[in-house]
Structures are given as C-alpha cells and as structure tokens.
Protein backbone atom coordinates (compact mmCIF):
# COMPACT_ATOMS: atom_id res chain seq x y z
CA UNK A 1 10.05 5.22 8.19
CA UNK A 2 6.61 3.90 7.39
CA UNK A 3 4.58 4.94 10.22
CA UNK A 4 2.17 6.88 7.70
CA UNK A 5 1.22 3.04 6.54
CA UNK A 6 0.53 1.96 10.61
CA UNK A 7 -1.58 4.97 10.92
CA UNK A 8 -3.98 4.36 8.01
CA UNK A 9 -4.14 0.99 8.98
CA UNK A 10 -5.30 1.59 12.71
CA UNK A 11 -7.72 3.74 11.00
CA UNK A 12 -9.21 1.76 8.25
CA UNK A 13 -9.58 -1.36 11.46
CA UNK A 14 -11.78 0.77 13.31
CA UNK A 15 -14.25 1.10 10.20
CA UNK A 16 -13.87 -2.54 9.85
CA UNK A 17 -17.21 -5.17 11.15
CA UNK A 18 -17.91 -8.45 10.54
CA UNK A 19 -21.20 -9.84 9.50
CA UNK A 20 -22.21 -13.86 10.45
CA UNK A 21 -24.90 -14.80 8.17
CA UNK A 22 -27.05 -18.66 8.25
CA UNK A 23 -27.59 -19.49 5.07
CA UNK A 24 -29.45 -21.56 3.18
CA UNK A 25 -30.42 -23.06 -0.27
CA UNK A 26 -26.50 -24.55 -0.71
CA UNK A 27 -25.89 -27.71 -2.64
CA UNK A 28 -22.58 -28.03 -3.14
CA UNK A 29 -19.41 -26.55 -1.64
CA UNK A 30 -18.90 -24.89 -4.99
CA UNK A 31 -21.84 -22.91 -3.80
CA UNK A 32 -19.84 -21.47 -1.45
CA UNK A 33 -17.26 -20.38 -3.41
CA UNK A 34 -19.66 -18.57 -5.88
CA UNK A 35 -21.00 -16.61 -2.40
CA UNK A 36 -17.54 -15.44 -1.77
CA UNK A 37 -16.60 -14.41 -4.80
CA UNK A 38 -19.72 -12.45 -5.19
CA UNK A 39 -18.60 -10.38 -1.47
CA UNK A 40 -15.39 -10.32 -2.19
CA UNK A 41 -16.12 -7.96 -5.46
CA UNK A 42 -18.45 -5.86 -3.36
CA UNK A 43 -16.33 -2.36 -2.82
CA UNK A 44 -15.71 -2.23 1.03
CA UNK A 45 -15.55 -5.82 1.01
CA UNK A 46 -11.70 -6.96 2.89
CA UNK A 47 -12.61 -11.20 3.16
CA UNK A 48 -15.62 -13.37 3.22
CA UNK A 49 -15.23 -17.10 4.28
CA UNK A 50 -18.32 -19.05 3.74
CA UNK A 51 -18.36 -22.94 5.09
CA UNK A 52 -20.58 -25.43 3.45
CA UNK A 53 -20.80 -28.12 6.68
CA UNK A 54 -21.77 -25.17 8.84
CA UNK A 55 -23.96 -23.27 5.70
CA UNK A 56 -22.49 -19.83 7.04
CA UNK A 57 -20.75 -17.20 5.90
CA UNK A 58 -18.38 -14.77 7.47
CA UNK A 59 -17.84 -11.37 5.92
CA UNK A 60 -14.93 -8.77 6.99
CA UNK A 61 -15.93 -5.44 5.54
CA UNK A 62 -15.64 -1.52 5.62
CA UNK A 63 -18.70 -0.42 7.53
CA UNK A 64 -17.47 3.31 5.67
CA UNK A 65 -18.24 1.42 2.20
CA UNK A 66 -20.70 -1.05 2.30
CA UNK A 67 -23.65 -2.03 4.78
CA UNK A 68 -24.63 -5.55 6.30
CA UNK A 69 -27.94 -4.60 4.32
CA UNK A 70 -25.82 -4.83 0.92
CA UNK A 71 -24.25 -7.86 1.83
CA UNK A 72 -27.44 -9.83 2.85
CA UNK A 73 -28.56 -8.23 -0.62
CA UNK A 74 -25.84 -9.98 -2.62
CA UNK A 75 -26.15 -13.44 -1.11
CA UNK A 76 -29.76 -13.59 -2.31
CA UNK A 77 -28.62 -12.47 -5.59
CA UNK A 78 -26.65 -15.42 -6.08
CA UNK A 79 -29.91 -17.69 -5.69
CA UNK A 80 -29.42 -18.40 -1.35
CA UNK A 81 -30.99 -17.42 1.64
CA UNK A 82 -29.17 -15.23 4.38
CA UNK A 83 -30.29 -14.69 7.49
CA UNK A 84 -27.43 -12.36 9.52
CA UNK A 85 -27.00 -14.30 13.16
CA UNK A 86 -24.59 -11.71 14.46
C-alpha cells in the first residue's frame, strides 16, 4: 500500500554521507548544542550529534543538498574550529 514511501526512502539513503569533524574552541557542552542546531537548519542536513568529552561532531546529511565543505563552513561560523577526520 505504501511502497511509493520505501522507494523514496531507499533512494534518498543512497544520497545520504556522514561527515566526522575534531573540533575545537568548545567551552561548555552548551557549545555543542549551539553547533547542532546551526547543522541541523542547514537544508540537506537529516542529524548532527556533536559530543563535548570527545569535542566531535557527527553530521548525517544529503550529499544531493549540501557539501562537507558547507558544513565545515558553518561550524566556524559559530566561533569553533573543524577539522573533518573522516
């Protein structure tokens, strides 16, 4: 019945990449937050789950909509340093 919905969902996963940036310049876990946020209103943008302890982020995006380039970009808009490990 909704197999149209399974199909553009197979599709839109093989788009998807993930981006591991270090980063640096964090005081504060609230930091982190502020670094997600920012991603997550990026358009192509599906998740980004920074960690304070580790001072990485992890970003889930649309490689169709936005580039690892943009996201780097956005990160050092916020004030921090990102360095993409993977």
């Amino acid at each position: 019945m909704f197999n149209f919905l399974k199909k553009n969902t197979k599709n839109q996963e093989k788009n998807n990449g993930k981006a591991l940036f270090a980063l640096s310049g964090l005081h504060c876990s609230s930091c982190t937050l502020l670094i997600d946020s920012t991603l997550e209103d990026l358009p192509g943008v599906l998740k980004s789950q920074s960690n304070y302890a580790q001072q990485k982020t992890l970003v889930e995006f649309d490689e169709t909509k936005t580039s690892i380039e943009k996201l780097r970009q956005a990160i050092e808009k916020t004030g921090y340093q990102a360095k993409l490990i993977k």
